[in-house]
N, C-alpha and C. Protein backbone atom coordinates (compact mmCIF):
# COMPACT_ATOMS: atom_id res chain seq x y z
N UNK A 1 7.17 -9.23 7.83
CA UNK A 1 6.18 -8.21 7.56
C UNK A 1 4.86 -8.82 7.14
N UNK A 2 3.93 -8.04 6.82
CA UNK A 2 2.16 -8.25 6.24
C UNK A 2 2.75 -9.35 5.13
N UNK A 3 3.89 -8.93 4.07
CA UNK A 3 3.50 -9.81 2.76
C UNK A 3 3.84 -11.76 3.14
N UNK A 4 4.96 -11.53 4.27
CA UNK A 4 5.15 -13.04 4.87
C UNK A 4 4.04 -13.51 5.77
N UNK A 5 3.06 -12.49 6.22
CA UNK A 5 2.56 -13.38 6.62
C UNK A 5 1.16 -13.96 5.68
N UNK A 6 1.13 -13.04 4.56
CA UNK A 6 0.21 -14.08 3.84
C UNK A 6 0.31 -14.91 2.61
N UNK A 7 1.92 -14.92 2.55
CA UNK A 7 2.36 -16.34 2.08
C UNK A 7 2.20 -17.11 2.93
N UNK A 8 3.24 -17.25 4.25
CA UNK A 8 2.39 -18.47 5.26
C UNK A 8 1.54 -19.02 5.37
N UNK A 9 0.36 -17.84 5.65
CA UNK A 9 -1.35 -18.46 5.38
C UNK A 9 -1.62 -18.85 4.08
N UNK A 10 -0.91 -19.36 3.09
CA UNK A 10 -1.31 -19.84 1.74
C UNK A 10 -1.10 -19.13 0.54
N UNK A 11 -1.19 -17.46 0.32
CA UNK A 11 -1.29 -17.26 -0.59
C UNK A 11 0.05 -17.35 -1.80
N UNK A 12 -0.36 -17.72 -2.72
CA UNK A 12 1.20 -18.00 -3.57
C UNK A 12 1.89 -16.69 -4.10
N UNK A 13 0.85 -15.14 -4.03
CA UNK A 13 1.70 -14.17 -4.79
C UNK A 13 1.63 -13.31 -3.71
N UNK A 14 1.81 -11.88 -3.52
CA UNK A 14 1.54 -10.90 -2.89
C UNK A 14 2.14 -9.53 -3.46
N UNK A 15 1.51 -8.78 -3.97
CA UNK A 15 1.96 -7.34 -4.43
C UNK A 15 1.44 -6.74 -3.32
N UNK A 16 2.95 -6.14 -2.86
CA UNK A 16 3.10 -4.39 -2.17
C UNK A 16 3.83 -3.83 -2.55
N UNK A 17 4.22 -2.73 -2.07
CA UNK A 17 5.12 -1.80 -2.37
C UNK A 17 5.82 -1.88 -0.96
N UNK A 18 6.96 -1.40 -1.67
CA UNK A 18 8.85 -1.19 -0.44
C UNK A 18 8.22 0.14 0.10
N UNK A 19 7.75 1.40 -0.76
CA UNK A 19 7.82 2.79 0.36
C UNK A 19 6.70 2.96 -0.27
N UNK A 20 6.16 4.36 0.85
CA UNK A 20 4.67 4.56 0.61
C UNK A 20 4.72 5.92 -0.91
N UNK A 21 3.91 5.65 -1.35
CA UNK A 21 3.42 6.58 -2.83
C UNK A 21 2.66 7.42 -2.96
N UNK A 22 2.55 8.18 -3.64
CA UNK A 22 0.92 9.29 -3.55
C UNK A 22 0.10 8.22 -4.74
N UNK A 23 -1.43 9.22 -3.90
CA UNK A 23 -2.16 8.26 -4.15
C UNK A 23 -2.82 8.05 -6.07
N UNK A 24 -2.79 8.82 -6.31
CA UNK A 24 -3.29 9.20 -7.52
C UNK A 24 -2.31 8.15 -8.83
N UNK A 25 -0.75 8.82 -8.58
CA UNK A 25 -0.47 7.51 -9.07
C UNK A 25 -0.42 6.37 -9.33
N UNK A 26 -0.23 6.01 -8.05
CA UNK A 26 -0.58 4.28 -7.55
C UNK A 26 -2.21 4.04 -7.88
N UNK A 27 -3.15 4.36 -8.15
CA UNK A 27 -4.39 4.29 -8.25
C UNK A 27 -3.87 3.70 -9.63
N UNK A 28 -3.87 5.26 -10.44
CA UNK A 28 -3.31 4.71 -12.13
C UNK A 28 -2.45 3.58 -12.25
N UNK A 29 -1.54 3.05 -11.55
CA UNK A 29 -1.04 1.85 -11.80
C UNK A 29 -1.61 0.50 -11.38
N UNK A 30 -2.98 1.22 -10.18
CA UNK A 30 -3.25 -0.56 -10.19
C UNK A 30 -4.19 -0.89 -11.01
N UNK A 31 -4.79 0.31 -11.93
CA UNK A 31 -5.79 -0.03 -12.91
C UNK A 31 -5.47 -0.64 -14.24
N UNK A 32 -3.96 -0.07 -13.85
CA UNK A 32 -3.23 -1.07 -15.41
C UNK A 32 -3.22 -2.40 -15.19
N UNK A 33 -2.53 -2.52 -13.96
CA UNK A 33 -1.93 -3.85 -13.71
C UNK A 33 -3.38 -4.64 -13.36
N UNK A 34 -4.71 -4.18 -13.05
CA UNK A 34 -5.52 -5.06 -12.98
C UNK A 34 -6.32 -5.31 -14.83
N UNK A 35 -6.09 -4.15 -15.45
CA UNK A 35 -6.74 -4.11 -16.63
C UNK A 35 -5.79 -5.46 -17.50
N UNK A 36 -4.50 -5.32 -17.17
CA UNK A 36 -3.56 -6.21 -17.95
C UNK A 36 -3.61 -7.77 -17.64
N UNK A 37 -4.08 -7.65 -15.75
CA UNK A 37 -3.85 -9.34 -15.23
C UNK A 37 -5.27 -9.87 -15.58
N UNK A 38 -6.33 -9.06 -15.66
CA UNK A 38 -7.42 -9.72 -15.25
C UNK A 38 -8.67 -9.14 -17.02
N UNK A 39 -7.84 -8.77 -17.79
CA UNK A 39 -8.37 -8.07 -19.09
C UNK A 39 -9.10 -9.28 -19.99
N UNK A 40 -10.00 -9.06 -20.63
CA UNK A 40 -10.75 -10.03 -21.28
C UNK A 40 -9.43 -10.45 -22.86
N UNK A 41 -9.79 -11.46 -22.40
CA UNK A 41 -9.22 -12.12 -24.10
C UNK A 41 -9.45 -11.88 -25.21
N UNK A 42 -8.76 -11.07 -26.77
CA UNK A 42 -9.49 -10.82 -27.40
C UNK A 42 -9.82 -11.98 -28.54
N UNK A 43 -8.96 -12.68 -28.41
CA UNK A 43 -9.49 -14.21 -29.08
C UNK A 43 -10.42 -15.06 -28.21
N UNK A 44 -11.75 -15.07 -28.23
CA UNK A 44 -12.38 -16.13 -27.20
C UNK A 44 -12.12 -17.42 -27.72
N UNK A 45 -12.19 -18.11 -28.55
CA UNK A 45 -11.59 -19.42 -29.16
C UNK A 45 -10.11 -19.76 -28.82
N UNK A 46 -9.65 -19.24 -28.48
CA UNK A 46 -8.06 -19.50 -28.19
C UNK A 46 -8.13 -19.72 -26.67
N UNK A 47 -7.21 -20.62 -26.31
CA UNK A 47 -6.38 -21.13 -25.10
C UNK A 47 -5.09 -20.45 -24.80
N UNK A 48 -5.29 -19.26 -25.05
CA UNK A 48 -3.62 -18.62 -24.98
C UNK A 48 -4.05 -18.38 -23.08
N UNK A 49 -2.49 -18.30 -23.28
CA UNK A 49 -2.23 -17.95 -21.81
C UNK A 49 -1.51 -16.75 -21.55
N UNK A 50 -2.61 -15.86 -20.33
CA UNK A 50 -2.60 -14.31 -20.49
C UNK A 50 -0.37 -14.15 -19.41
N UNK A 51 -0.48 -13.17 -19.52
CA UNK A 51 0.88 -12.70 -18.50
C UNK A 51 0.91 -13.39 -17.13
N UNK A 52 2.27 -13.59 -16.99
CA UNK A 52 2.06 -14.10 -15.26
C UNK A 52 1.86 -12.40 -14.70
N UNK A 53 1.57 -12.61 -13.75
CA UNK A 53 1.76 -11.54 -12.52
C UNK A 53 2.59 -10.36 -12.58
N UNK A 54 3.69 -11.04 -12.17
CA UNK A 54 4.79 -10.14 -12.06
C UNK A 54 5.26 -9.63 -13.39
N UNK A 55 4.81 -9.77 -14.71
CA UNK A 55 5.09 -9.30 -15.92
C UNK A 55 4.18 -8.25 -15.96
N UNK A 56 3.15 -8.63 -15.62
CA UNK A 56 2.08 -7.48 -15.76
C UNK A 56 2.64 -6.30 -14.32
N UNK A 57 2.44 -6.89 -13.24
CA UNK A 57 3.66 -5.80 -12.44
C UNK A 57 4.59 -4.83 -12.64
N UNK A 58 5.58 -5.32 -14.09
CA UNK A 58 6.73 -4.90 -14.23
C UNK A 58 5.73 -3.64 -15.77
N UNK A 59 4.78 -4.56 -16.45
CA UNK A 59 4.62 -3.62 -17.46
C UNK A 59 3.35 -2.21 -16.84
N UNK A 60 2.94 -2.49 -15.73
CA UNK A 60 2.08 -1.42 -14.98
C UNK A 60 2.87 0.09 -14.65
N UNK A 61 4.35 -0.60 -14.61
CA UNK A 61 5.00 0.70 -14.26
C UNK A 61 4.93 1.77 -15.00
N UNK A 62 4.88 1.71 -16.57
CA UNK A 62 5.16 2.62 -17.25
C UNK A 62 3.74 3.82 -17.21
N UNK A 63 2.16 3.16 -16.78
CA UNK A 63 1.29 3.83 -16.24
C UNK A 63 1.69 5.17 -15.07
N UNK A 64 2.68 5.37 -14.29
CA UNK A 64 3.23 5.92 -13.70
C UNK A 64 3.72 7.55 -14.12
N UNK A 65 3.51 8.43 -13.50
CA UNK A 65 3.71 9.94 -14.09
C UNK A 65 5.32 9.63 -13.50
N UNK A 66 5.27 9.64 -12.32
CA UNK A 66 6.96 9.05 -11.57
C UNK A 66 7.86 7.88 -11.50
N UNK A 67 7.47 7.10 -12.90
CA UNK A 67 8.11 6.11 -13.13
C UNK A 67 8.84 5.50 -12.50
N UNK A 68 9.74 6.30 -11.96
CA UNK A 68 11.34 5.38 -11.35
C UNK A 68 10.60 6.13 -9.67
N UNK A 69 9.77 6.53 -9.59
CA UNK A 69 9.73 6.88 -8.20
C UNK A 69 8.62 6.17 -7.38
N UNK A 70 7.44 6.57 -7.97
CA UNK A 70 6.27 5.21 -7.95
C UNK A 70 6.20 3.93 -8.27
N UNK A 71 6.33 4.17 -9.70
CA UNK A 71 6.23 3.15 -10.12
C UNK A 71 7.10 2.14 -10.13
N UNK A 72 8.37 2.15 -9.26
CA UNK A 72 9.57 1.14 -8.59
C UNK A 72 8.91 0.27 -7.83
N UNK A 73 7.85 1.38 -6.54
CA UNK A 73 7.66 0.49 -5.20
C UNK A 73 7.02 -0.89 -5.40
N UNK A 74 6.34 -0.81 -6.06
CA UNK A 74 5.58 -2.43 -6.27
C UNK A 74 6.40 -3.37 -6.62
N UNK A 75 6.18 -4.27 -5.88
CA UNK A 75 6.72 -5.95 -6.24
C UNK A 75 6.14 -6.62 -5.70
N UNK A 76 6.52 -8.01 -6.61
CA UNK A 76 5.66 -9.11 -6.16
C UNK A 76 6.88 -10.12 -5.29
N UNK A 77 5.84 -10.57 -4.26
CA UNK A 77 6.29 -11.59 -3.41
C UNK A 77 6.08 -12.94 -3.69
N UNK A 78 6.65 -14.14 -3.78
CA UNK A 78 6.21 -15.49 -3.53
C UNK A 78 6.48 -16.31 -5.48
N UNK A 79 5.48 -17.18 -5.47
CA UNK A 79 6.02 -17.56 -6.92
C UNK A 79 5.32 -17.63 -8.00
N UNK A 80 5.62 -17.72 -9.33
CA UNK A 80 4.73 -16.69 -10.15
C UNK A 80 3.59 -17.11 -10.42
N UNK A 81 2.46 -16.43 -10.78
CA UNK A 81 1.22 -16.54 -10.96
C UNK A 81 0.82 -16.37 -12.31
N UNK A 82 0.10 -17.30 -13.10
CA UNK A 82 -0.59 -17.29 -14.30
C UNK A 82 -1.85 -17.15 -13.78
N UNK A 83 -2.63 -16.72 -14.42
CA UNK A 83 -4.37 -16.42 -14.97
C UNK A 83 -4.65 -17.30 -16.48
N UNK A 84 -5.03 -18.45 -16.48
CA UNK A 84 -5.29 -18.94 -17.67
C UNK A 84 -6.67 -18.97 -18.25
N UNK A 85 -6.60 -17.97 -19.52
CA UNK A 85 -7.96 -17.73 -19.91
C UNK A 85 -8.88 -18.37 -20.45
């Protein structure tokens, strides 16, 4: 499918979803999961290291009105990804 082929071409992660979702939900969940992967540090002096990927993936779900229905389809493909702040 789409997510193998852009591991092949290089990329190390890939979030899709297994079945298709309405949209409104999935909107609200990718604003978590981007607010969570890509969120400013609130210690700027610190070297902490933010969530891999797929943690933030797994904690986006609960953003979800359909939890176990939406918020299932997403997963991540390939191997895990840190953001180090």
């Amino acid at each position: 499918g789409i997510a193998l082929s852009y591991i092949v071409a290089g990329a190390p992660c890939v979030v899709g979803n297994l079945w298709d979702v309405t949209d409104r939900d999935i909107d609200r969940y990718c604003l978590t999961l981007m607010e969570n992967f890509f969120g400013d540090c609130e210690d700027a002096g610190s070297s902490k290291q933010s969530p891999s990927l797929a943690k933030c993936v797994a904690d986006a779900r609960s953003a979800c009105k359909l939890r176990y229905i939406v918020g299932s389809a997403p997963v991540c493909y390939g191997i895990p990804v840190v953001r180090y702040r």
